[in-house]
Protein backbone atom coordinates (compact mmCIF):
# COMPACT_ATOMS: atom_id res chain seq x y z
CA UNK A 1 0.00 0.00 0.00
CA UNK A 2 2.97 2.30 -0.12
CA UNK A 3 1.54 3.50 -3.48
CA UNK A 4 -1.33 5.21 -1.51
CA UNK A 5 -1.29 9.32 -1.38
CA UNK A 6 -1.00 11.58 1.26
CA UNK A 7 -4.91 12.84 0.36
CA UNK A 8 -5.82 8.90 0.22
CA UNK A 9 -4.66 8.70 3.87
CA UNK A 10 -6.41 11.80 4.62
CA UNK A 11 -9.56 10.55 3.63
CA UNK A 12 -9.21 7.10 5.04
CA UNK A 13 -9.15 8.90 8.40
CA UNK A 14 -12.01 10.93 7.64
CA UNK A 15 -13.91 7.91 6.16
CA UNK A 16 -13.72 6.63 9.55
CA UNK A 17 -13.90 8.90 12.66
CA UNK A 18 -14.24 6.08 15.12
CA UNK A 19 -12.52 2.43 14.44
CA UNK A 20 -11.64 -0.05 17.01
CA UNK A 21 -9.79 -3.43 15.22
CA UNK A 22 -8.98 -5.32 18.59
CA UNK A 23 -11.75 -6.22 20.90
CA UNK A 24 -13.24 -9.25 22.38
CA UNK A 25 -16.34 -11.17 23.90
CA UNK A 26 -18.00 -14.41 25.92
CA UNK A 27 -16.42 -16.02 22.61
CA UNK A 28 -13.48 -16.24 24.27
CA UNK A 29 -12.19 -13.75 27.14
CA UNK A 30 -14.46 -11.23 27.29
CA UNK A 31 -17.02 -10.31 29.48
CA UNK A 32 -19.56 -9.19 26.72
CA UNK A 33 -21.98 -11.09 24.36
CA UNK A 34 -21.27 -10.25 20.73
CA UNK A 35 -24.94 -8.16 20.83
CA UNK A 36 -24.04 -6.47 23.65
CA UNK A 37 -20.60 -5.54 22.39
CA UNK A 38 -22.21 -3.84 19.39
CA UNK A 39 -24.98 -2.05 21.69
CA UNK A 40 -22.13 -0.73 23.07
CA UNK A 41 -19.93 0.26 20.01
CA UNK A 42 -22.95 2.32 18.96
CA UNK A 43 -23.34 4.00 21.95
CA UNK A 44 -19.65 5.01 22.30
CA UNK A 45 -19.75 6.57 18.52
CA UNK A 46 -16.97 3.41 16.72
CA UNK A 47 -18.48 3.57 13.32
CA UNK A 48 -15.61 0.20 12.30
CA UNK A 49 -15.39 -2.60 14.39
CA UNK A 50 -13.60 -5.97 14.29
CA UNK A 51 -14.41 -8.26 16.56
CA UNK A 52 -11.03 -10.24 17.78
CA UNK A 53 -11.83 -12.95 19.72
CA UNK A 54 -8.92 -15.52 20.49
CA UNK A 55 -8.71 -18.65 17.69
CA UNK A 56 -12.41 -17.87 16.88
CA UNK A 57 -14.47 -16.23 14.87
CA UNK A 58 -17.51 -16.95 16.85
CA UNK A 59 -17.93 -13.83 18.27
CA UNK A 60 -17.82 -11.99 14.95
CA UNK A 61 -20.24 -14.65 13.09
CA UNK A 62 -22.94 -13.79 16.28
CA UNK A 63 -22.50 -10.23 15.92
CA UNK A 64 -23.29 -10.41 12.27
CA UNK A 65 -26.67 -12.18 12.67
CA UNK A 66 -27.01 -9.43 15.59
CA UNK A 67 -26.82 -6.53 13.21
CA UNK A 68 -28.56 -8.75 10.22
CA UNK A 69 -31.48 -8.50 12.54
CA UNK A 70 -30.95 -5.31 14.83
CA UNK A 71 -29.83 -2.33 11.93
CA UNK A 72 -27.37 -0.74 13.64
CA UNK A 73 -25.03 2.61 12.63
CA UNK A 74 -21.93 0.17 12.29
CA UNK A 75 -19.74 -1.49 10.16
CA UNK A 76 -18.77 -5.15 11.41
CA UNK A 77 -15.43 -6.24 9.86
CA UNK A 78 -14.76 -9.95 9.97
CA UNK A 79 -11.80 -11.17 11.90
CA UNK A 80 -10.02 -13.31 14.78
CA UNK A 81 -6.65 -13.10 16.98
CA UNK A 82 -4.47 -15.73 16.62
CA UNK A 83 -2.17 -17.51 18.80
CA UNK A 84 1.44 -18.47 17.85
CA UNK A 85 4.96 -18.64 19.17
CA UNK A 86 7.96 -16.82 17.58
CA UNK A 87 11.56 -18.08 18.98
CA UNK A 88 9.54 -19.62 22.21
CA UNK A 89 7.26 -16.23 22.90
CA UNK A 90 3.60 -16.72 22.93
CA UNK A 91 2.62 -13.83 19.72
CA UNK A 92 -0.82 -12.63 18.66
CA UNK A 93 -1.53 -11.66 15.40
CA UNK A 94 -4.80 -10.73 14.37
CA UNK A 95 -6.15 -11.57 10.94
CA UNK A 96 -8.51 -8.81 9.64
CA UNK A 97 -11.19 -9.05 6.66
CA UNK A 98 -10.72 -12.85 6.57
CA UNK A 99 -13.60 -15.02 5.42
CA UNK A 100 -14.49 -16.64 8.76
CA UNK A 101 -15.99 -19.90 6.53
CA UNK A 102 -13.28 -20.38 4.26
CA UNK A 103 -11.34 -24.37 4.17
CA UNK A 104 -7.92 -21.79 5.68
CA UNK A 105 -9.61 -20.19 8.50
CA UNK A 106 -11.71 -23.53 9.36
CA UNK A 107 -8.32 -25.27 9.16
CA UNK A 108 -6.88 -22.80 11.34
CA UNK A 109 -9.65 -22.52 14.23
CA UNK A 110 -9.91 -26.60 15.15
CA UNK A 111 -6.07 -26.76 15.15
CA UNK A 112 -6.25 -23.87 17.43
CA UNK A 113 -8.83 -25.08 19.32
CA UNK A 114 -7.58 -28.36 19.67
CA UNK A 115 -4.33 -26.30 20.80
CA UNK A 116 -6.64 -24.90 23.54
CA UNK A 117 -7.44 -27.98 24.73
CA UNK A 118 -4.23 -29.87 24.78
CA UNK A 119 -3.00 -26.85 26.61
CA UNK A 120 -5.44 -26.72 28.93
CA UNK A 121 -4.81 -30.35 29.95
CA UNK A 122 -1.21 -29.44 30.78
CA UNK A 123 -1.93 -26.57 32.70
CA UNK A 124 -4.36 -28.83 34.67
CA UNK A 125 -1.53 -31.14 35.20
CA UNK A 126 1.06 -28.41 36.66
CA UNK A 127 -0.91 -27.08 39.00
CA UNK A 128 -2.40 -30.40 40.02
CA UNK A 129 0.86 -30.96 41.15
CA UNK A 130 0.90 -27.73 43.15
CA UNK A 131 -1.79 -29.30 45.18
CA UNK A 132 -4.56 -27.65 43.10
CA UNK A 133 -6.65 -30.64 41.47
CA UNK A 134 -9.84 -30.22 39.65
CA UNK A 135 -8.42 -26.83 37.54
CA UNK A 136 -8.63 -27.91 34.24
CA UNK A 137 -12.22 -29.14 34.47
CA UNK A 138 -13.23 -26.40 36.42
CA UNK A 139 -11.99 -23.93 33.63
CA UNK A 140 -13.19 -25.79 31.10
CA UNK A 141 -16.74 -25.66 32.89
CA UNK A 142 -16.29 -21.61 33.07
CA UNK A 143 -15.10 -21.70 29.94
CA UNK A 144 -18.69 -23.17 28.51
CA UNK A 145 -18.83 -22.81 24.80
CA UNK A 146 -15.90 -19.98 25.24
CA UNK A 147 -12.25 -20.78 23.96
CA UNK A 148 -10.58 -22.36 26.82
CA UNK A 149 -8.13 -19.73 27.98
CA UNK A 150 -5.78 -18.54 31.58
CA UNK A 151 -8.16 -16.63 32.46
CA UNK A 152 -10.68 -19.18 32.90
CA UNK A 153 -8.00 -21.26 34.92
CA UNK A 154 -7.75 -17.55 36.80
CA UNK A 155 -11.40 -17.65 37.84
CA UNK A 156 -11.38 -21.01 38.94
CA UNK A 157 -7.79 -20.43 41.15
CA UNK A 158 -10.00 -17.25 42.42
CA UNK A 159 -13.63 -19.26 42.94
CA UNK A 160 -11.81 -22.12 45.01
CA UNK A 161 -9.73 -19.79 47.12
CA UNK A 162 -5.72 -20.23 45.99
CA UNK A 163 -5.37 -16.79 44.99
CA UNK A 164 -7.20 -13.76 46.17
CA UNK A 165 -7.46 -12.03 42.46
CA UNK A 166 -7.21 -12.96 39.05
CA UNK A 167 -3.81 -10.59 39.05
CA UNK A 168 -2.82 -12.96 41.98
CA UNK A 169 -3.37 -16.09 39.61
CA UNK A 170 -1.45 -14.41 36.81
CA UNK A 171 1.59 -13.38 38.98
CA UNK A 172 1.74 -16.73 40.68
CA UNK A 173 0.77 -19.43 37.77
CA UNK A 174 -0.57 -18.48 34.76
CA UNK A 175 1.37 -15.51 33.52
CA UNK A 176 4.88 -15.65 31.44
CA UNK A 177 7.72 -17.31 32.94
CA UNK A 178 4.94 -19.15 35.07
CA UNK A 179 4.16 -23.07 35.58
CA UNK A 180 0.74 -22.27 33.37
CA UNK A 181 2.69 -20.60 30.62
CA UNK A 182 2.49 -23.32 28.00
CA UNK A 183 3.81 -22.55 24.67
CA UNK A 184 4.66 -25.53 22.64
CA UNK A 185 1.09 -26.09 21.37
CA UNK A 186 1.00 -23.44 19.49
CA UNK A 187 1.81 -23.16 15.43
CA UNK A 188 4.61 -21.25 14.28
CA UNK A 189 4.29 -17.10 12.98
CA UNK A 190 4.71 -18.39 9.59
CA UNK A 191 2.06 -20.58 9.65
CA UNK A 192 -0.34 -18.37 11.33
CA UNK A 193 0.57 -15.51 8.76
CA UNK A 194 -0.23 -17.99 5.89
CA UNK A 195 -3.43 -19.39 7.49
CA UNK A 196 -5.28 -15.57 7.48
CA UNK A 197 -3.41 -14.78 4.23
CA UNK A 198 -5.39 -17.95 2.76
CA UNK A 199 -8.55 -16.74 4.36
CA UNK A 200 -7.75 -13.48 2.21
CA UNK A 201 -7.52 -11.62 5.35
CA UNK A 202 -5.08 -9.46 6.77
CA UNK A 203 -2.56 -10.16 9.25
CA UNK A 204 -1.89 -8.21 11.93
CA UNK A 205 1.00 -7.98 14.52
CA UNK A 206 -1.17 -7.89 17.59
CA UNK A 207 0.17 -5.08 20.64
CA UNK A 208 3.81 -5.39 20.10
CA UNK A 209 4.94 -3.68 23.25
CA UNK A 210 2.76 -6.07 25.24
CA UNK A 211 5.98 -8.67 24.79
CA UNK A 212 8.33 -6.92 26.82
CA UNK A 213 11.06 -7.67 24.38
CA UNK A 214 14.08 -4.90 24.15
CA UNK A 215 14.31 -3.04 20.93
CA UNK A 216 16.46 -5.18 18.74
CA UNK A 217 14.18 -8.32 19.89
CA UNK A 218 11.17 -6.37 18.36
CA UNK A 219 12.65 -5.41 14.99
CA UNK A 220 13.59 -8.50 14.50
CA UNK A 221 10.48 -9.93 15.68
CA UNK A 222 8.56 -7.01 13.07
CA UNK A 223 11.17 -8.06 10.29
CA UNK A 224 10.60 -12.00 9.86
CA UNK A 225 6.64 -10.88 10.40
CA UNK A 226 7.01 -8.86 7.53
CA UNK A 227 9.09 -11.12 5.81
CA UNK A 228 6.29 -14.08 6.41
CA UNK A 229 3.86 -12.07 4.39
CA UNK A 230 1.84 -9.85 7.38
CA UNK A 231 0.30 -6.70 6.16
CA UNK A 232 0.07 -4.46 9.47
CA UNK A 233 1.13 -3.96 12.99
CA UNK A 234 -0.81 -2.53 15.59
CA UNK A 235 0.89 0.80 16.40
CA UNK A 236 -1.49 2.25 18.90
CA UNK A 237 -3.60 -0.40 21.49
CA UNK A 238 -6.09 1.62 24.05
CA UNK A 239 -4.48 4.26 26.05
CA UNK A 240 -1.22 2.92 27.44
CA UNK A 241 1.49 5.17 28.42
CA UNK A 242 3.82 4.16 25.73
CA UNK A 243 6.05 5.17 23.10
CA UNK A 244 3.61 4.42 19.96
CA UNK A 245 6.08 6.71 17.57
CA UNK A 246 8.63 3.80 18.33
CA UNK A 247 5.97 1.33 16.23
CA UNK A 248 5.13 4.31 13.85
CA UNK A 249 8.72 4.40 12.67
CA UNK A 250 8.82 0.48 12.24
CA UNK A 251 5.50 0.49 10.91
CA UNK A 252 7.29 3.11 8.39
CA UNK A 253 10.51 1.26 7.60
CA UNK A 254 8.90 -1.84 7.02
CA UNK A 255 5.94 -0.61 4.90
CA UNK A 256 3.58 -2.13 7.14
CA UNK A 257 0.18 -0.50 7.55
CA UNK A 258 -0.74 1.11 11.10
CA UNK A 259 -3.71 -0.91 13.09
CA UNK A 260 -5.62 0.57 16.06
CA UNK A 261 -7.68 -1.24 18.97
CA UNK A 262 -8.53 -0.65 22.35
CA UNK A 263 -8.07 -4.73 23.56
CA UNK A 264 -11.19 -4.49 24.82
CA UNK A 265 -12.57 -7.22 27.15
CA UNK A 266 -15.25 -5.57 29.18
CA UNK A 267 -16.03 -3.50 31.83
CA UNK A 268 -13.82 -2.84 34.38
CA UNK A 269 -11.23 -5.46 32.90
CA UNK A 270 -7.76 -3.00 32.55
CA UNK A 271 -6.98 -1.73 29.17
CA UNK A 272 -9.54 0.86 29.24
CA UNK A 273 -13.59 1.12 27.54
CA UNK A 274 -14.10 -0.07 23.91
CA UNK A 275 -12.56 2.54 21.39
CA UNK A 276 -10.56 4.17 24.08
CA UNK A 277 -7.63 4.55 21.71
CA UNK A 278 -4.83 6.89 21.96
CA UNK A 279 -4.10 9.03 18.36
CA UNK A 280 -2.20 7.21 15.40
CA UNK A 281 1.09 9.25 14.96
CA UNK A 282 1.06 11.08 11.73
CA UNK A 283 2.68 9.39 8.80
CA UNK A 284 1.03 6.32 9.08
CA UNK A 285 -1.07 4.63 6.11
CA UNK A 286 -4.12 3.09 8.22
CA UNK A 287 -5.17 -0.57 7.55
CA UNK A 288 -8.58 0.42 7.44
CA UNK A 289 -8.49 2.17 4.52
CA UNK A 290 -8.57 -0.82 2.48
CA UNK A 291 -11.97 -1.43 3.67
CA UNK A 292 -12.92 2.52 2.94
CA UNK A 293 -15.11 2.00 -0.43
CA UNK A 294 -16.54 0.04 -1.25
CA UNK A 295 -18.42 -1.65 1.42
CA UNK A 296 -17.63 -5.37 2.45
CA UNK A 297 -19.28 -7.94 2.36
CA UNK A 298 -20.05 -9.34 6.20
């Protein structure tokens, strides 16, 4: 998209006033039905949404019927986060404008969700062993038809009185570095990258400074992403205090395109309300202006 002018840009951002790409719901994490995440998207004014749900596009394919049936003032974009590992780091990269019922992105969601599962069961094992039986089927029962995730396993260390907080269960278990931090289920980057490229969707470097990796770590990390075939990184997620003009200038250098989100995952839940987003830095080409005109198809 380097090709694109400085008055294409320009109206891109004035296309949309309002876009949140990174969000989530009861599909997976989040603490929001797919309806009521789009209630709320109206009410807040986001005029683009993706719905990001982990290894699922569930959440977007119920908010779809939503709107088919409730008209609302917003655009739905289909798309998913998925889970990976890059040189033994857990990555996210979310895969915008995919088709959600293509052979790629079915392929894609049951070895991720059978990923899940497997991981799951080995989280259940470690902390069975820390004299905490019973986790893994506990989770799975919070879990319901949700994506199995930590913070599932978090509730259930919470419900049954090991930890005081779901930060507790993080810190102590779950979180990286920890006995639930399980990373050798997941595909590789590349894969991942050719999975939502095959869906014809987007891919997405999901909140890069979320890693904690130093500098060089991250350009390299941004380099072989770019050099697997992704599309964008996400230069700006919610309202962090953070140095976004660091991932402008890769964004630049690489000639990826610029993503936004808030990480939404309800209420309350840390990363600030849905379409809380700090401003892009100038120079960046948005993602979203490939959707611009004309409409998509949902």
């Amino acid at each position: 998209m380097s090709s694109i002018s400085e008055a294409g840009v320009d109206a891109a951002r004035a296309r949309y006033q309002r876009v949140d790409l990174h969000c989530h719901t009861r599909a997976s994490d989040g603490s929001l039905t797919p309806a009521q995440l789009c209630e709320r998207a109206v009410e807040l004014r986001i005029e683009l949404l993706a719905i990001t749900d982990h290894d699922t596009a569930g959440g977007y394919r119920e908010a779809r019927d939503y709107l088919a049936s409730h008209p609302l003032p917003l655009r739905l974009l289909p798309a998913a986060e998925f889970s990976c590992v890059w040189k033994n780091i857990n990555v996210h990269i979310v895969g915008l404008g995919i088709d959600a019922d293509s052979e790629a992105a079915r392929t894609a969601f049951a070895f991720l969700g059978d990923a899940r599962l497997q991981r799951a069961e080995l989280i259940g094992e470690k902390l069975a062993k820390l004299r905490m039986p019973g986790a893994c089927a506990g989770a799975l029962a919070l879990a319901g038809d949700s994506q199995i995730g930590r913070p599932h396993f978090a509730r259930y260390l919470v419900a049954q009185g090991h930890v005081g907080s779901i930060d507790a269960a993080f810190d102590r278990y779950l979180g990286a570095g920890k006995v639930g931090d399980i990373k050798a289920v997941w595909p590789s980057l590349e894969q991942v990258v050719a999975w939502i490229a095959a869906a014809g969707g987007v891919a997405v470097l999901a909140h890069p400074l979320k890693y904690k990796m130093t500098a060089t770590r991250l350009r390299l990390l941004v380099a072989e992403f770019k050099a697997a075939g992704g599309g964008a990184i996400e230069v700006v997620t919610g309202r962090q205090q953070a140095d976004w003009s660091f991932l402008a200038q890769l964004s630049r250098q690489h000639g990826l395109e610029a993503s936004q989100g808030s990480d939404f995952h309800g209420p309350g839940l840390g990363w600030g309300d849905l379409g809380a987003i700090s401003p892009m830095p100038a120079g960046c080409t948005p993602v979203w202006l490939r959707w611009s005109s004309p409409e998509p198809s949902c």
